[in-house]
PDB file of N, CA and C in Angstrom:
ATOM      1  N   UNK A   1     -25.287   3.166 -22.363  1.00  0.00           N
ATOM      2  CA  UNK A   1     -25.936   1.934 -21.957  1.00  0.00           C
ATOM      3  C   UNK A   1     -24.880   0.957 -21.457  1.00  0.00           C
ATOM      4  N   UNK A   2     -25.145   0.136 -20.595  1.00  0.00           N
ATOM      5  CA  UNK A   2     -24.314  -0.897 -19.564  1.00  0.00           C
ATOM      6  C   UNK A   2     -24.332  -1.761 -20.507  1.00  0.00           C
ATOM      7  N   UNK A   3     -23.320  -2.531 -21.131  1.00  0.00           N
ATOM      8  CA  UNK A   3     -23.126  -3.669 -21.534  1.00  0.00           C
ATOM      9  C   UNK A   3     -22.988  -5.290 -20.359  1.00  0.00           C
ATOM     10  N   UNK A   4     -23.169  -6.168 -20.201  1.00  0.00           N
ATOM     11  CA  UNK A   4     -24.052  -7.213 -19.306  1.00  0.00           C
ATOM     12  C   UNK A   4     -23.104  -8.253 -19.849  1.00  0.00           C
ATOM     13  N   UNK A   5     -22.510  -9.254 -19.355  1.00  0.00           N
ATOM     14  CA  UNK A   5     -22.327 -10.843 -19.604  1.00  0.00           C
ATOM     15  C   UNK A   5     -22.685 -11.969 -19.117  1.00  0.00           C
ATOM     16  N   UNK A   6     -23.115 -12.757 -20.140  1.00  0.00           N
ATOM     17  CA  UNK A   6     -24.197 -13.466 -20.259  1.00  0.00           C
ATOM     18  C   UNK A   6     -23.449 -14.510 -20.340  1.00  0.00           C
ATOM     19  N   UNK A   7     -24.114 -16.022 -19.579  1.00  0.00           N
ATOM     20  CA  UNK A   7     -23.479 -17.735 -19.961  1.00  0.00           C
ATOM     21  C   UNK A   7     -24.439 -18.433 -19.601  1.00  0.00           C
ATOM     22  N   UNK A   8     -24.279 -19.274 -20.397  1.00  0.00           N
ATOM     23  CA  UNK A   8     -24.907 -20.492 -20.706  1.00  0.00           C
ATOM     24  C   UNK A   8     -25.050 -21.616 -20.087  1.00  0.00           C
ATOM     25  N   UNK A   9     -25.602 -22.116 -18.976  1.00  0.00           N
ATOM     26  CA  UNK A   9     -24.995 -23.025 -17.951  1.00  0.00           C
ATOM     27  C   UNK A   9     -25.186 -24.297 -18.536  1.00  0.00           C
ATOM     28  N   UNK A  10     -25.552 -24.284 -19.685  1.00  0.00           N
ATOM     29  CA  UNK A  10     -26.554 -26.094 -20.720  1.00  0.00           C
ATOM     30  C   UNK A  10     -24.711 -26.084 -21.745  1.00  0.00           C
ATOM     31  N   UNK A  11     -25.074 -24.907 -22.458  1.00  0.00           N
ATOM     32  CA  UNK A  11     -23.888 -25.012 -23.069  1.00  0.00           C
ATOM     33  C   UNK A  11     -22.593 -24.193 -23.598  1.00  0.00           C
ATOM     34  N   UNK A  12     -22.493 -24.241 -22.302  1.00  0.00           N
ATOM     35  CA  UNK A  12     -20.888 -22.925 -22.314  1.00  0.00           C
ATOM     36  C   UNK A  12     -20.890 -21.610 -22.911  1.00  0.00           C
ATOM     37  N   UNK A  13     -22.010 -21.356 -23.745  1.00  0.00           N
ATOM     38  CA  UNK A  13     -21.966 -19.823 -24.868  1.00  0.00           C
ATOM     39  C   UNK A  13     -21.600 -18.556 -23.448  1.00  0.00           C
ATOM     40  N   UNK A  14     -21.412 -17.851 -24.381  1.00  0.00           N
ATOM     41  CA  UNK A  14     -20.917 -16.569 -23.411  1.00  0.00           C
ATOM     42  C   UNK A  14     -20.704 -15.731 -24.339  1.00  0.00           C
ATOM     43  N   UNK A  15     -21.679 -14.036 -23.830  1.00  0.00           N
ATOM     44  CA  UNK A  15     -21.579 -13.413 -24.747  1.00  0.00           C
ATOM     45  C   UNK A  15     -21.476 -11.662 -24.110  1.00  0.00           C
ATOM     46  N   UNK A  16     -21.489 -10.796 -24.367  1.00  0.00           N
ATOM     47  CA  UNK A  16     -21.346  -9.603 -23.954  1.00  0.00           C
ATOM     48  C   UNK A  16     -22.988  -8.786 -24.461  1.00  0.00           C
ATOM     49  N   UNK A  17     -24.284  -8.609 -23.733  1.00  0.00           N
ATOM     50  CA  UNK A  17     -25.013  -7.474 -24.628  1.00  0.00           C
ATOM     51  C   UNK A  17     -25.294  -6.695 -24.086  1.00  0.00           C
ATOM     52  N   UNK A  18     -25.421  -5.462 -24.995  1.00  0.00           N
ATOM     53  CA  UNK A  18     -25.457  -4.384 -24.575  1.00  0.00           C
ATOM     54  C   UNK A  18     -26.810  -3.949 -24.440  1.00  0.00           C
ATOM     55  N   UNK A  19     -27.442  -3.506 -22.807  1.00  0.00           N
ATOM     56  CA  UNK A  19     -29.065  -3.300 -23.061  1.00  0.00           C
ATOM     57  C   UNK A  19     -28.984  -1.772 -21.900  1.00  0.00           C
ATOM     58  N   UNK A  20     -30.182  -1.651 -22.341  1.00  0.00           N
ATOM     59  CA  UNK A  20     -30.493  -0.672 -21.238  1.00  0.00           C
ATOM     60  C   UNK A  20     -30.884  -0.810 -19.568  1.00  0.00           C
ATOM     61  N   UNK A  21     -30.319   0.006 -19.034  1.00  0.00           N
ATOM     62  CA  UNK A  21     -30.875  -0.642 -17.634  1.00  0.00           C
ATOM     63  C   UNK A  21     -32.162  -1.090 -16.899  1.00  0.00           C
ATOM     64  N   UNK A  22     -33.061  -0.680 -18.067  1.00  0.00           N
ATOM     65  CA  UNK A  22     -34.538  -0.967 -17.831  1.00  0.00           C
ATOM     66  C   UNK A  22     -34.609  -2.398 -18.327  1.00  0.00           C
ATOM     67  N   UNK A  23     -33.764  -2.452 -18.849  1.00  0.00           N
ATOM     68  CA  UNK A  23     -34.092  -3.493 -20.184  1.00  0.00           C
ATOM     69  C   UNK A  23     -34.559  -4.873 -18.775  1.00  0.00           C
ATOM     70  N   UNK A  24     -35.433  -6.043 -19.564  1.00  0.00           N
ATOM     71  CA  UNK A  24     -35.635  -7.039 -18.259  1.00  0.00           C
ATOM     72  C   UNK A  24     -34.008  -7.670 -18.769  1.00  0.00           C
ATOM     73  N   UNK A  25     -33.850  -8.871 -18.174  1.00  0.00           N
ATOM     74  CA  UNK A  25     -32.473  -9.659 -17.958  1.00  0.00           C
ATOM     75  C   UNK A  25     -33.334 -10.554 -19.061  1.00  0.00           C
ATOM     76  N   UNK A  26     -31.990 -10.808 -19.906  1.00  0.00           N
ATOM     77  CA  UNK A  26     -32.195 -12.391 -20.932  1.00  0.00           C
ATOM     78  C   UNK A  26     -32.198 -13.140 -20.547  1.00  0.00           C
ATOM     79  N   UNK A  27     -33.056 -14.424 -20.263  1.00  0.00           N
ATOM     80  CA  UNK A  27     -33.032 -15.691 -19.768  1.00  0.00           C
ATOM     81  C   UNK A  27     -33.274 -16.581 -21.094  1.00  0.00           C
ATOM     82  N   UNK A  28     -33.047 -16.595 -22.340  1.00  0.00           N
ATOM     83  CA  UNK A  28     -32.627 -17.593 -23.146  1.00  0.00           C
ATOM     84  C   UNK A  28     -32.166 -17.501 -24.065  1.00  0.00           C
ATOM     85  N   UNK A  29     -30.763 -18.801 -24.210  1.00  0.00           N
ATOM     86  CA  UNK A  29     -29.677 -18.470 -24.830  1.00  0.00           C
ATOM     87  C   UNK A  29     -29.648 -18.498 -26.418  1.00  0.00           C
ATOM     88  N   UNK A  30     -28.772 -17.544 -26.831  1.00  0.00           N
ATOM     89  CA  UNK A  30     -29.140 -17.333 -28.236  1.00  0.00           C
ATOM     90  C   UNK A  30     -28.737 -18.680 -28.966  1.00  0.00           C
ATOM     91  N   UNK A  31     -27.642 -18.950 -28.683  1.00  0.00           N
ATOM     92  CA  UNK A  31     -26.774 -20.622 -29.142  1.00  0.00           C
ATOM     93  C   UNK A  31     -27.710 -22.099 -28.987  1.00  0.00           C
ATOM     94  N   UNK A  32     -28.255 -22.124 -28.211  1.00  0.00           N
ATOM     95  CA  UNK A  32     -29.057 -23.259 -27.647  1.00  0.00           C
ATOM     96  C   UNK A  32     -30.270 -23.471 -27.251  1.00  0.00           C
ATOM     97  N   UNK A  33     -30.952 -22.249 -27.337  1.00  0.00           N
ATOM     98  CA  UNK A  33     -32.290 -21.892 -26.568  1.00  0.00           C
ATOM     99  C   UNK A  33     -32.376 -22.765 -25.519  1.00  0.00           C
ATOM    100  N   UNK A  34     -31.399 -23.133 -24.934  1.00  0.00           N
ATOM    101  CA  UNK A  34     -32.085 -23.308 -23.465  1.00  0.00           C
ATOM    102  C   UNK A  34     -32.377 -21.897 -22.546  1.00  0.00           C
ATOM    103  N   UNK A  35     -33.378 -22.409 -21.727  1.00  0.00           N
ATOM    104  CA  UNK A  35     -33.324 -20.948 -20.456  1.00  0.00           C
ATOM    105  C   UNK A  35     -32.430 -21.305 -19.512  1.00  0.00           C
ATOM    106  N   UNK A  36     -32.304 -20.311 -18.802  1.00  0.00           N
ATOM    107  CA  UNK A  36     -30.948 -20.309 -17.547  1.00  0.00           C
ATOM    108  C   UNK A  36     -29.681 -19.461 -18.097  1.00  0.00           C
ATOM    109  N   UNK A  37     -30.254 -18.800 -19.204  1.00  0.00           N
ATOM    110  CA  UNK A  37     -28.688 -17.609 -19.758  1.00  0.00           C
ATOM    111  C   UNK A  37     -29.094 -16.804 -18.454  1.00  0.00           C
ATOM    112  N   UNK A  38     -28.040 -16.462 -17.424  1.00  0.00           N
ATOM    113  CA  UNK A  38     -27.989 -15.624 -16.486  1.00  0.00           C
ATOM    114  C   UNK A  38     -26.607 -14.728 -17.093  1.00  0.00           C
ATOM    115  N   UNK A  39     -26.851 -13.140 -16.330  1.00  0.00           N
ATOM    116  CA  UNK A  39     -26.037 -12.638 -16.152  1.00  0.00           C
ATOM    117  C   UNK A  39     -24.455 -13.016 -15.074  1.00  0.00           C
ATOM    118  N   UNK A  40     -23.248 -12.452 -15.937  1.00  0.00           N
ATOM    119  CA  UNK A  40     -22.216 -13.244 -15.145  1.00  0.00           C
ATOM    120  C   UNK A  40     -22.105 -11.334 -14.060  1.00  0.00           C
ATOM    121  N   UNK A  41     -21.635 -11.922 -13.205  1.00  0.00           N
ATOM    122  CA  UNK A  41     -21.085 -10.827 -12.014  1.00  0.00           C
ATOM    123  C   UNK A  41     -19.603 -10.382 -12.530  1.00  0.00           C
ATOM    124  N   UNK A  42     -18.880  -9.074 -12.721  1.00  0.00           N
ATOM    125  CA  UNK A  42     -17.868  -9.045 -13.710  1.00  0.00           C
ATOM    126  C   UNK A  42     -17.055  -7.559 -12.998  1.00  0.00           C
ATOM    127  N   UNK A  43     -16.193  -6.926 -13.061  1.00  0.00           N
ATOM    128  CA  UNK A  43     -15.455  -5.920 -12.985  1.00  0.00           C
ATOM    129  C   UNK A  43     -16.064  -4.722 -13.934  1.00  0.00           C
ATOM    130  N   UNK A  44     -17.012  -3.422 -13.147  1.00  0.00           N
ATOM    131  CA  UNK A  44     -17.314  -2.624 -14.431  1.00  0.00           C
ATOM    132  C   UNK A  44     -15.951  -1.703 -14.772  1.00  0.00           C
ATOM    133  N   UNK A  45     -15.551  -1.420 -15.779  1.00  0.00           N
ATOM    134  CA  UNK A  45     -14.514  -0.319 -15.949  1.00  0.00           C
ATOM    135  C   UNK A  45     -15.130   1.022 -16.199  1.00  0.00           C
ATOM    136  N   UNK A  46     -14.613   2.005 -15.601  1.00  0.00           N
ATOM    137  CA  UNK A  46     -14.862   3.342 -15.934  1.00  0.00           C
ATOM    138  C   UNK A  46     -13.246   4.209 -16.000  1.00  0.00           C
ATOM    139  N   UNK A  47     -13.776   5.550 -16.370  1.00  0.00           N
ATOM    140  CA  UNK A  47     -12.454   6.700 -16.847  1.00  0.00           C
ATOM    141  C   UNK A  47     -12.840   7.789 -15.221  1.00  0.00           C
ATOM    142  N   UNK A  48     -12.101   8.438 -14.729  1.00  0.00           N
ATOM    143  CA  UNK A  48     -12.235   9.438 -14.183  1.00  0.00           C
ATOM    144  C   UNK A  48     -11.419  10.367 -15.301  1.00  0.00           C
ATOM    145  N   UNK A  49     -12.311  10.862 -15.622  1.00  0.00           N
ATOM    146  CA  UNK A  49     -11.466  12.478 -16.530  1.00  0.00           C
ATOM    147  C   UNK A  49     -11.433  13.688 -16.176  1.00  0.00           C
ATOM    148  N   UNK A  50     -11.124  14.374 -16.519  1.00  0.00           N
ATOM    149  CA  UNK A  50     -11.168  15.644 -15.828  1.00  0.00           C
ATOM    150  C   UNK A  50      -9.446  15.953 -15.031  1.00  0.00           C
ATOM    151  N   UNK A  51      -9.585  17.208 -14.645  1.00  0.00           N
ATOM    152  CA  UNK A  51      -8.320  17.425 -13.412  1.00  0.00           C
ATOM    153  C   UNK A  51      -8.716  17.228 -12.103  1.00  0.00           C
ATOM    154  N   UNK A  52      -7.478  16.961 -10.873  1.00  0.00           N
ATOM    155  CA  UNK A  52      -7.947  16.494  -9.715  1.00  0.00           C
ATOM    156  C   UNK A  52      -8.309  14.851  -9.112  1.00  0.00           C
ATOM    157  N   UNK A  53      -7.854  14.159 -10.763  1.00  0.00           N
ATOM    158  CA  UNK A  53      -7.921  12.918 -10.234  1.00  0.00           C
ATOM    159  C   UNK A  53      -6.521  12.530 -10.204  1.00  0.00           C
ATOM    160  N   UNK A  54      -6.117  11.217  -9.326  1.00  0.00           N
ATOM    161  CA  UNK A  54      -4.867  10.563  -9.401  1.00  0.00           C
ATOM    162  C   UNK A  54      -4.124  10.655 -11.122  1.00  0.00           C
ATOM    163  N   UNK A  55      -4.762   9.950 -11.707  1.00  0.00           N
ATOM    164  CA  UNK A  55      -4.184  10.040 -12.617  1.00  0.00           C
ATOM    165  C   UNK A  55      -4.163  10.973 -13.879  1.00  0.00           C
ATOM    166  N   UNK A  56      -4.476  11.905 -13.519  1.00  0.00           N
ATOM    167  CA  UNK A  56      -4.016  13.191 -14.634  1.00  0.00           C
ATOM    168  C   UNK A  56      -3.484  13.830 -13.817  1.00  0.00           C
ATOM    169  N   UNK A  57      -2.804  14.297 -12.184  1.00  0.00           N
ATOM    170  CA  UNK A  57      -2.402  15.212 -11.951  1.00  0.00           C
ATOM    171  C   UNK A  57      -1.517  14.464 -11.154  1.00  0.00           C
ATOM    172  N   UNK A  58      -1.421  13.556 -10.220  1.00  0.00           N
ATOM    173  CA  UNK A  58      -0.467  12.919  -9.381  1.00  0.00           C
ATOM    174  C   UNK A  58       0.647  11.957  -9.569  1.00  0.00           C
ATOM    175  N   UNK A  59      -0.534  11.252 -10.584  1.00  0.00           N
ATOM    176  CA  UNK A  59       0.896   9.847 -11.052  1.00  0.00           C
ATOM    177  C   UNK A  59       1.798  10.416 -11.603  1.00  0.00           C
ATOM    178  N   UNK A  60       3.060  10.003 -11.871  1.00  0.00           N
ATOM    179  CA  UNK A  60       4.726  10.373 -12.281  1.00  0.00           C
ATOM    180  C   UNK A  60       5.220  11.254 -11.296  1.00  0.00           C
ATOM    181  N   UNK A  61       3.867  11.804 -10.834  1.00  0.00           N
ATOM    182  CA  UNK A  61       4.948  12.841 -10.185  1.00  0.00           C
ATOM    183  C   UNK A  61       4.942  14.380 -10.457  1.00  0.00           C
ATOM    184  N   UNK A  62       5.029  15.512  -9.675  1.00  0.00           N
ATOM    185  CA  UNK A  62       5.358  16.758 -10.575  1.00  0.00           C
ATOM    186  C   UNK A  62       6.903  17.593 -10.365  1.00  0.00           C
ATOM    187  N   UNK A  63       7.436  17.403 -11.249  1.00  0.00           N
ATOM    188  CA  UNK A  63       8.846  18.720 -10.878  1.00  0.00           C
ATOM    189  C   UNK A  63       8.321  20.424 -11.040  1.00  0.00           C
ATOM    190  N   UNK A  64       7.150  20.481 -11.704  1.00  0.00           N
ATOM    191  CA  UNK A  64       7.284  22.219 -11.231  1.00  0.00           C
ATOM    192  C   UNK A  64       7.237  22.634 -10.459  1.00  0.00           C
ATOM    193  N   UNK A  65       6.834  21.789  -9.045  1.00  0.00           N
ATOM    194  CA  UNK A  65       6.709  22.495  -7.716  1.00  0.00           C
ATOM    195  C   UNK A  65       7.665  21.553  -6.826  1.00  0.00           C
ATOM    196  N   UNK A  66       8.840  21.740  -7.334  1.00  0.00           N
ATOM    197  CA  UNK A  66       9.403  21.094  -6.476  1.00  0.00           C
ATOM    198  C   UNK A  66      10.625  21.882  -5.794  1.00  0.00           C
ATOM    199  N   UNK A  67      10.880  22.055  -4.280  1.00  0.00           N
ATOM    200  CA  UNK A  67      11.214  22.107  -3.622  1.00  0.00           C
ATOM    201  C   UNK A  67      12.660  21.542  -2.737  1.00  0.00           C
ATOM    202  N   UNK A  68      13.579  22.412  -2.763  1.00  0.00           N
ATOM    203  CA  UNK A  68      14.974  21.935  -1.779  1.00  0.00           C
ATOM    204  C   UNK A  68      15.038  21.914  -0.752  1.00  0.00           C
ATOM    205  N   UNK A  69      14.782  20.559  -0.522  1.00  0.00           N
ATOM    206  CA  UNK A  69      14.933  20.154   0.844  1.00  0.00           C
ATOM    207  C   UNK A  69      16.159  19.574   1.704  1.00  0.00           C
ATOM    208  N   UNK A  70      17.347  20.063   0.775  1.00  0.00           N
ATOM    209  CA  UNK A  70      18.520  19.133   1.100  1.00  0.00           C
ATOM    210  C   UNK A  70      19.126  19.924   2.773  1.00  0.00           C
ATOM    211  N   UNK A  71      19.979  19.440   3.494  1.00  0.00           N
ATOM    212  CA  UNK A  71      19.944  20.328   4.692  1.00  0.00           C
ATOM    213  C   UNK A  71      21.013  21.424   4.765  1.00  0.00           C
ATOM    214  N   UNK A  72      21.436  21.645   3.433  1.00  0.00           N
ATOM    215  CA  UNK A  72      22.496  22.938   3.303  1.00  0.00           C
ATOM    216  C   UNK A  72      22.044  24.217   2.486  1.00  0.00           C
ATOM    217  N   UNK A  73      20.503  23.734   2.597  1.00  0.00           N
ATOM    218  CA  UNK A  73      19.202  24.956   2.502  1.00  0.00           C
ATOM    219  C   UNK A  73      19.529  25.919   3.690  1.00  0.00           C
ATOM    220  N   UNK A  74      18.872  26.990   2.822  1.00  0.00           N
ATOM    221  CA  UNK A  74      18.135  27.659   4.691  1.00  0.00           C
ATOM    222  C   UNK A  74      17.055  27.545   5.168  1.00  0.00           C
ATOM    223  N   UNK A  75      16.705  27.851   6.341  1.00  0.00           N
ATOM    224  CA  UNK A  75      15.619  27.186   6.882  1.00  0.00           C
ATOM    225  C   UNK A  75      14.624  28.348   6.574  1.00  0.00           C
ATOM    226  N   UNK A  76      13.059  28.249   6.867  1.00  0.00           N
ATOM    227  CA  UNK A  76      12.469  29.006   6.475  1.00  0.00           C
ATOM    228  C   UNK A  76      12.342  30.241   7.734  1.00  0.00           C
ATOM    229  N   UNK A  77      12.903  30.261   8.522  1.00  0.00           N
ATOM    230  CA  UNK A  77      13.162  31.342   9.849  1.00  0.00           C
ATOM    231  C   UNK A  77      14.435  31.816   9.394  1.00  0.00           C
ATOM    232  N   UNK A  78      14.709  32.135   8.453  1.00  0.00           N
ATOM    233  CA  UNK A  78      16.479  32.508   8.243  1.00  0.00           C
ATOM    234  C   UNK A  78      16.125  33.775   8.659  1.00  0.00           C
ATOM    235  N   UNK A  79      15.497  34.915   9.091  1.00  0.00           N
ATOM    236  CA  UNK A  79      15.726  35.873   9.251  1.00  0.00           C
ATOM    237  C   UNK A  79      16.098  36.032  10.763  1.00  0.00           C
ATOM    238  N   UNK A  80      15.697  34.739  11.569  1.00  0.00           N
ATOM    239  CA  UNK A  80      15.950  34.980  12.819  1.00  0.00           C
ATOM    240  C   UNK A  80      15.082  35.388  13.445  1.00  0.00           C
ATOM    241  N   UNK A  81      15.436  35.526  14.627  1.00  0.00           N
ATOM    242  CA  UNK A  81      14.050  35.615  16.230  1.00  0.00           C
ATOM    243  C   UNK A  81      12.895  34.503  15.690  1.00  0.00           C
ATOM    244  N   UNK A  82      13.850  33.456  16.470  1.00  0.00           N
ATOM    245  CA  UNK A  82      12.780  32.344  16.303  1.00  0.00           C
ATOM    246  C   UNK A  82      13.674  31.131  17.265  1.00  0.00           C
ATOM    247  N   UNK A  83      13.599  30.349  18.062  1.00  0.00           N
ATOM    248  CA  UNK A  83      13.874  29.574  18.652  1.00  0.00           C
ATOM    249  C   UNK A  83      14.726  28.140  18.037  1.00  0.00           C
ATOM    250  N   UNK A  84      14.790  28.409  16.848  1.00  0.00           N
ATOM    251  CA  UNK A  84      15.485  26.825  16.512  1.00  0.00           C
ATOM    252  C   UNK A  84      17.592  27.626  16.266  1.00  0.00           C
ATOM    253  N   UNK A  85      17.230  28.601  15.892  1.00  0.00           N
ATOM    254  CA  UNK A  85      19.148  29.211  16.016  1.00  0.00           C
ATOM    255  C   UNK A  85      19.608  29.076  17.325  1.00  0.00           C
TER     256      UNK A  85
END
């Protein structure tokens, strides 16, 4: 269930509840009973879990697949018949 934040425009209360998305919207405040408790507009947070997201497989970085690229490698045509020798 979506948790919602709620304020008080009579008298400052502000609160976090947690309803269902069916649920109707609260319009009066628990602190003051005035009406006009509206929902505030807010940042939702979520997790991506799993593998394949940025952050379980990309961030830091990986050294097991890492690769020499310095230029006193050989190139990947080292066997020759190929146009860059």
């Amino acid at each position: 269930m979506p948790i919602y934040e709620y304020r008080c425009p009579s008298c400052g209360f502000q609160k976090e509840h947690l309803q269902k998305m069916s649920d109707e919207p609260l319009s009066t405040c628990p602190s003051c009973g005035a009406t006009g408790y509206a929902k505030l507009l807010s940042a939702a947070g979520f997790q991506l879990k799993g593998t394949g997201w940025y952050a379980t497989d990309f961030k830091g970085g990986s050294t097991a697949s890492s690769t020499d690229s310095s230029p006193s490698s050989a190139p990947a045509c080292a066997g020759g018949g190929c146009a860059c020798h």
